[in-house]
Protein backbone atom coordinates (compact mmCIF):
# COMPACT_ATOMS: atom_id res chain seq x y z
CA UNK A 1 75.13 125.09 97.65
CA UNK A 2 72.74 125.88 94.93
CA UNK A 3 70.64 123.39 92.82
CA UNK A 4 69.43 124.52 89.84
CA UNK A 5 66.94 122.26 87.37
CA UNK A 6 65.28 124.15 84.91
CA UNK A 7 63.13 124.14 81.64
CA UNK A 8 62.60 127.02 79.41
CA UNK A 9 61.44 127.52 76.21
CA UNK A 10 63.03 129.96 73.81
CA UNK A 11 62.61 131.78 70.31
CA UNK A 12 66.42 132.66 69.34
CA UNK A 13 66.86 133.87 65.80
CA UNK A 14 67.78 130.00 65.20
CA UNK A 15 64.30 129.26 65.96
CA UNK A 16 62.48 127.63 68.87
CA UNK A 17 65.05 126.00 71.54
CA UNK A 18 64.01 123.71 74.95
CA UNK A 19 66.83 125.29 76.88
CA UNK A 20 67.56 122.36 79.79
CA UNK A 21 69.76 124.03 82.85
CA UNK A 22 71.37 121.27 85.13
CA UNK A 23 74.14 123.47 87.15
CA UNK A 24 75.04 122.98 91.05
CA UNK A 25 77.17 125.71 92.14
CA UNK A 26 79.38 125.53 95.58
CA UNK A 27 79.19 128.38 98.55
CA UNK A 28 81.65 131.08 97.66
CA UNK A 29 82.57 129.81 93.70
CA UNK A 30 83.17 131.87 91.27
CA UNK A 31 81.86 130.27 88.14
CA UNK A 32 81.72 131.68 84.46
CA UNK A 33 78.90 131.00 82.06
CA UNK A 34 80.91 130.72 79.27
CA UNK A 35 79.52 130.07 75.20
CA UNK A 36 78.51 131.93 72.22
CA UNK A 37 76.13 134.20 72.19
CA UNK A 38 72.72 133.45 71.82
CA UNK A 39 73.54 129.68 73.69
CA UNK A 40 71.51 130.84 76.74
CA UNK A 41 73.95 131.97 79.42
CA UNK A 42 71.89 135.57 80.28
CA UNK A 43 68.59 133.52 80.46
CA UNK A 44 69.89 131.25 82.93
CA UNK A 45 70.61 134.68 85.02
CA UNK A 46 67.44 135.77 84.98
CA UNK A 47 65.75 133.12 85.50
CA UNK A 48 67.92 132.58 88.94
CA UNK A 49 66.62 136.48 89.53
CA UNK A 50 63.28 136.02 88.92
CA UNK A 51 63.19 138.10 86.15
CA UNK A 52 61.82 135.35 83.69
CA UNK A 53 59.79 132.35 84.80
CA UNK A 54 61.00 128.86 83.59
CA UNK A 55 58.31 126.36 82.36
CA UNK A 56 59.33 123.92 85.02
CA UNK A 57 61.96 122.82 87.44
CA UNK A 58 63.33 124.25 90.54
CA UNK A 59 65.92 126.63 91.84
CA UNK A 60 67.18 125.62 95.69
CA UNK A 61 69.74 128.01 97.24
CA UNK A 62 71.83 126.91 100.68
CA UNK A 63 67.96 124.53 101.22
CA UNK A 64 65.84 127.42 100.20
CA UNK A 65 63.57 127.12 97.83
CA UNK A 66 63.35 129.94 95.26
CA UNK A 67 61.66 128.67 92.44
CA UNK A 68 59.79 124.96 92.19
CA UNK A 69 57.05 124.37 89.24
CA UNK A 70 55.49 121.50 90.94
CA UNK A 71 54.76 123.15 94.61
CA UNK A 72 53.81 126.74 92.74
CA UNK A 73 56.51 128.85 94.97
CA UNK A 74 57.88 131.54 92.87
CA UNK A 75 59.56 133.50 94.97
CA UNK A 76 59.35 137.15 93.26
CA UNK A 77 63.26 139.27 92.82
CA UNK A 78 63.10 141.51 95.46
CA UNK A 79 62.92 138.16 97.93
CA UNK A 80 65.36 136.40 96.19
CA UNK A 81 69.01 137.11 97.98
CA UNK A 82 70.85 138.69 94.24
CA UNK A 83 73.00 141.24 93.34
CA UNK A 84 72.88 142.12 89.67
CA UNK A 85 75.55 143.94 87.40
CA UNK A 86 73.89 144.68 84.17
CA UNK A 87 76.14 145.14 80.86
CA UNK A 88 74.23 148.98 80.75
CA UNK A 89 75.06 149.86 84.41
CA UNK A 90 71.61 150.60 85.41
CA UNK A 91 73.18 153.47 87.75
CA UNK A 92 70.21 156.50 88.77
CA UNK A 93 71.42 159.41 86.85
CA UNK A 94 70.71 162.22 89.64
CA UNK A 95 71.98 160.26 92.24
CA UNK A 96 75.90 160.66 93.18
CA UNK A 97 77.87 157.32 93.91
CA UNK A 98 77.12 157.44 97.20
CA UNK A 99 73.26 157.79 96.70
CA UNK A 100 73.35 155.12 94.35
CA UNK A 101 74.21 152.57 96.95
CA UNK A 102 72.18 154.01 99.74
CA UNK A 103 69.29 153.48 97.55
CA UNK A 104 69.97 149.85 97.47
CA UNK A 105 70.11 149.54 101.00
CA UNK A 106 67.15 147.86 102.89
CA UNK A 107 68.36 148.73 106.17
CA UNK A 108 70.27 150.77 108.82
CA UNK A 109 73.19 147.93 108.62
CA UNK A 110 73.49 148.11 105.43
CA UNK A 111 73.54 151.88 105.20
CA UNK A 112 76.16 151.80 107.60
CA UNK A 113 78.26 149.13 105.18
CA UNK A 114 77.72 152.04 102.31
CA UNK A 115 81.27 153.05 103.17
CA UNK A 116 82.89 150.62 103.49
CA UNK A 117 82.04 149.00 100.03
CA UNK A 118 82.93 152.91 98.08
CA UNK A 119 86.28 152.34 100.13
CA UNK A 120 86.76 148.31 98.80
CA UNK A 121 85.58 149.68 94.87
CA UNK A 122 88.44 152.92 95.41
CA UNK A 123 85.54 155.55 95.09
CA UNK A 124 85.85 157.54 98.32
CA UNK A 125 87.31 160.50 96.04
CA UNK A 126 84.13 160.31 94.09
CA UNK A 127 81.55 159.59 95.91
CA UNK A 128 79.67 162.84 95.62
CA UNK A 129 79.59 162.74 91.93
CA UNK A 130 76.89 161.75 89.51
CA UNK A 131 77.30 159.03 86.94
CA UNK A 132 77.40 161.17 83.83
CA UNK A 133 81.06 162.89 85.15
CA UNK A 134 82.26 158.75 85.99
CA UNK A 135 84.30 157.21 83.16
CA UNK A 136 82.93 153.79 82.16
CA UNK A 137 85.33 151.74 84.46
CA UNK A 138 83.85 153.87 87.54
CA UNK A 139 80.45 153.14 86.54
CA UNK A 140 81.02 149.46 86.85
CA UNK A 141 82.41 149.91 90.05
CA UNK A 142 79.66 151.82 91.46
CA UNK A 143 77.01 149.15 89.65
CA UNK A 144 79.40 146.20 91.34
CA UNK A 145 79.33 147.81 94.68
CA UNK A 146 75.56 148.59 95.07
CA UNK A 147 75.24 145.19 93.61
CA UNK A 148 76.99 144.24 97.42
CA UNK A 149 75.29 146.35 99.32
CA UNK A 150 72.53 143.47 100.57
CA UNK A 151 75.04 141.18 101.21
CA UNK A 152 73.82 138.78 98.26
CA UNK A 153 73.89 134.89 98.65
CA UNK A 154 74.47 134.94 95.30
CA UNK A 155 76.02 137.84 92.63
CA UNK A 156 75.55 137.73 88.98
CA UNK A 157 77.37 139.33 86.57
CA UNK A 158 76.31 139.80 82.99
CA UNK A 159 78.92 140.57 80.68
CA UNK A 160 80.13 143.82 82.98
CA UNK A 161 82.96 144.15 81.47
CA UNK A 162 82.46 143.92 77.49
CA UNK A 163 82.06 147.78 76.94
CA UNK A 164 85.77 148.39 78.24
CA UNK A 165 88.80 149.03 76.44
CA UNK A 166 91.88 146.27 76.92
CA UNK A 167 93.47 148.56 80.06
CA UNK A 168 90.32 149.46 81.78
CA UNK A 169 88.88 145.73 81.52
CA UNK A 170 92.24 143.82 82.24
CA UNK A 171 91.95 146.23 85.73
CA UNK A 172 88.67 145.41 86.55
CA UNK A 173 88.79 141.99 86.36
CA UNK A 174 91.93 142.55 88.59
CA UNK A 175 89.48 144.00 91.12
CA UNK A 176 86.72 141.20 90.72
CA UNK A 177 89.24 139.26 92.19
CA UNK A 178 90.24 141.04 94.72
CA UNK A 179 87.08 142.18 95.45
CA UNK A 180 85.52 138.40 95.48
CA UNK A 181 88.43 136.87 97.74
CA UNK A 182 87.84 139.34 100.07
CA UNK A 183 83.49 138.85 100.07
CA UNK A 184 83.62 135.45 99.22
CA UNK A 185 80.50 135.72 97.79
CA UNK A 186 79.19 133.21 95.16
CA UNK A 187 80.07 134.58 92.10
CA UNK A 188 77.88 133.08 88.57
CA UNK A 189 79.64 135.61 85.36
CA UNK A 190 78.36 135.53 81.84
CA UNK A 191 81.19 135.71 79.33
CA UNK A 192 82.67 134.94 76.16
CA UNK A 193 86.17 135.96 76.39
CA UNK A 194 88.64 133.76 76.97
CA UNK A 195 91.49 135.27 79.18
CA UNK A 196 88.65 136.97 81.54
CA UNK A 197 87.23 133.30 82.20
CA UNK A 198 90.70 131.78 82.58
CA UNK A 199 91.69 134.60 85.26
CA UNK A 200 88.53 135.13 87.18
CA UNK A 201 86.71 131.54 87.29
CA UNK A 202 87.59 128.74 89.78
CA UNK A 203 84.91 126.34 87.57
CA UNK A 204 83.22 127.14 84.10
CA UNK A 205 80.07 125.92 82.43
CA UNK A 206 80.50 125.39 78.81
CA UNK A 207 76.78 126.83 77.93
CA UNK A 208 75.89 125.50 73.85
CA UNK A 209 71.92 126.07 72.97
CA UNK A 210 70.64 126.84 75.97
CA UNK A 211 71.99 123.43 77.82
CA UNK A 212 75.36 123.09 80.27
CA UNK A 213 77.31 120.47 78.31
CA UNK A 214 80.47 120.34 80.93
CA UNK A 215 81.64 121.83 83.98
CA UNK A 216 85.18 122.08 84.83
CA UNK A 217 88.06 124.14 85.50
CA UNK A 218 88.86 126.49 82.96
CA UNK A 219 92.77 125.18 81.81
CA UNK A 220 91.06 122.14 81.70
CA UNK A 221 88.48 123.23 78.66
CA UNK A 222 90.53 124.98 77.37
CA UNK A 223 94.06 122.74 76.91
CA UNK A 224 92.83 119.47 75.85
CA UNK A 225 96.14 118.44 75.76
CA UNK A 226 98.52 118.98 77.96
CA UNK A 227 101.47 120.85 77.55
CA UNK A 228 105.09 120.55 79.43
CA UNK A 229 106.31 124.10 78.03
CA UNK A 230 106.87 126.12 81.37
CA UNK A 231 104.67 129.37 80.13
CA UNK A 232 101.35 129.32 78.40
CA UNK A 233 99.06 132.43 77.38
CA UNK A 234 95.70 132.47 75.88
CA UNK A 235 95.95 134.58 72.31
CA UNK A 236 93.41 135.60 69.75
CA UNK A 237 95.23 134.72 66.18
CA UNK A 238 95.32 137.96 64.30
CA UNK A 239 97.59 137.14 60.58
CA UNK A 240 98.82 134.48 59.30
CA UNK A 241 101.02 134.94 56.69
CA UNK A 242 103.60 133.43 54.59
CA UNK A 243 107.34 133.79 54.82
CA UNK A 244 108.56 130.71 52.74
CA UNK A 245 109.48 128.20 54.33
CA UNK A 246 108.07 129.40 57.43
CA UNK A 247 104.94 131.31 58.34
CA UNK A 248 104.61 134.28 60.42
CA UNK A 249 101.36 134.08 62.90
CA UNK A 250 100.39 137.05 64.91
CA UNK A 251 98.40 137.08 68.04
CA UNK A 252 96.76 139.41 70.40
CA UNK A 253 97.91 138.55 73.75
CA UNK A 254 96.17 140.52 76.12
CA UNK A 255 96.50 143.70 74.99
CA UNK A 256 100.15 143.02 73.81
CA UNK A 257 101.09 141.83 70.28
CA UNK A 258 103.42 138.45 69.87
CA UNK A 259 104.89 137.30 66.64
CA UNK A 260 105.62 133.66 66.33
CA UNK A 261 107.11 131.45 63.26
CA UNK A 262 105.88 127.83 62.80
CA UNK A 263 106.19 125.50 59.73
CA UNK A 264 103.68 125.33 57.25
CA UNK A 265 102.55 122.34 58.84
CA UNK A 266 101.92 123.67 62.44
CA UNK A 267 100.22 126.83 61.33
CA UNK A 268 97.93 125.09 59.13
CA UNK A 269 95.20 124.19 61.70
CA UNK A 270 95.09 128.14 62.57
CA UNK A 271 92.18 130.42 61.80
CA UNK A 272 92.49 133.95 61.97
CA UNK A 273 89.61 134.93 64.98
CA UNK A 274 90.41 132.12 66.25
CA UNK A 275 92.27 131.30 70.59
CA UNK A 276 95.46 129.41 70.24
CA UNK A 277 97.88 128.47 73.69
CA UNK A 278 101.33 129.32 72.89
CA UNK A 279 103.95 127.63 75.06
CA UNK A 280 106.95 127.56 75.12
CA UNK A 281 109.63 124.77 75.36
CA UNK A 282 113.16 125.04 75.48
CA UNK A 283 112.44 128.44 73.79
CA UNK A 284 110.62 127.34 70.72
CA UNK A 285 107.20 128.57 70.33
CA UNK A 286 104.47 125.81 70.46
CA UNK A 287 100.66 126.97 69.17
CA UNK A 288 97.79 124.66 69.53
CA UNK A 289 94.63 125.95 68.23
CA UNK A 290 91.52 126.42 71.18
CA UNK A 291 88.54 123.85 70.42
């Protein structure tokens, strides 16, 4: 279990904001982060890492305490049991893939692991080569596996996947699945897409300026009403336009394209940008726009 109860302060280009984390996370979760940007969720990661130091509060992981204002302990990153995928990959650039991760290693046991995590990320063809021949998928995989290579209590994952195309990122987060059910290790993931926290997260953490406001499972934010149509997807409302008497809405879908007609009425609480659900019901298209 981890306890987290922290102060910060923080200059956003809002101005000044008393950011106020409350968050308990359970042993082997995978839980998303999930808000606008700017609302926080990347500070909370670092301060869990040690890489910024909140004003007060504590940090307690499986009874350990990592950070606590009141008794001074600070424990500094390299103490603290993390693995860390950056957005930028942070890979060495003369290293290959397989120096990378041996790098990370703090011991003969977890050299000897090396392996067996290229194997689990589907690099054993390429573990000789250096990160400026990898495409941008491969990169993450190589920063996700010498992320594992310690055997982290906890990993934390920073918008890894934002710098994708559709394909590459839809078979990723494929992998971070696969990849966590396997580990089982605690999994905290900064996002603010949608479809990647539905499909990855068993909880999320609605983040809004720089304080957790609920925590809950994702379907659960995200359909505040409930639906008895027997499919629902997640879509990102592209056009709206008119067809008299109907209107035509388009959505992105994944990376697949679905045209819908509603009445006049149903499409007008629909904003282009904006997540809708579509369901369906006996075969008729039902779109509720995402809060």
């Amino acid at each position: 279990m981890i306890l987290i109860h922290l102060k910060k302060h923080l200059d956003t280009a809002e101005g000044a904001l008393e950011a106020h984390y409350e968050l308990s996370i359970n042993d082997g979760e995978f839980l998303t982060l999930f808000g606008s940007s700017g609302a926080g969720k990347t500070t909370l990661l670092r301060l869990i890492a040690g890489l910024e130091q909140p004003n007060s509060g504590k940090i307690e992981v499986d009874g350990e305490v990592w950070f606590d204002s009141e008794r001074r302990i600070n424990l500094p990153p390299q103490k603290r049991s993390i693995g860390f995928v950056f957005q930028d990959y942070a890979l060495f650039p003369t290293m290959s893939v397989r120096e990378n991760l041996l790098f990370a290693a703090e011991n003969a046991e977890q050299r000897k692991g090396v392996e067996e995590l290229i194997e689990l990320v589907e690099l054993s063809q390429l573990a000789e080569r250096r990160p400026d021949t990898l495409s941008g998928g491969q990169k993450q995989r190589v920063a996700l596996a010498r992320a594992l290579v310690r055997h982290p209590k906890i990993l934390l994952l920073d918008e890894p996947l934002s710098a994708l195309d559709p394909a590459m990122r839809a078979k990723l987060q494929n992998e971070l699945t696969r990849i966590h059910s396997r580990l089982g290790v605690t999994t905290l993931l900064v996002s603010h897409d949608i479809a990647e926290t539905v499909k990855l997260s068993d909880r999320l953490a609605s983040v809004v300026s720089g304080r957790i406001e609920r925590v809950c499972p994702p379907m659960e934010f995200f359909s505040p009403q409930t639906l008895s149509g027997k499919l629902q997807l997640i879509g990102e409302v592209l056009k709206i336009e008119e067809d008299f008497p109907a209107v035509i809405v388009t959505l992105l879908v994944g990376s697949s394209i679905v045209r819908t007609v509603l009445s006049a009425t149903e499409a007008s609480e629909l904003r282009m940008g904006e997540h809708a659900i579509i369901s369906t019901k006996a075969f008729n298209p039902i779109l509720i726009p995402l809060p």
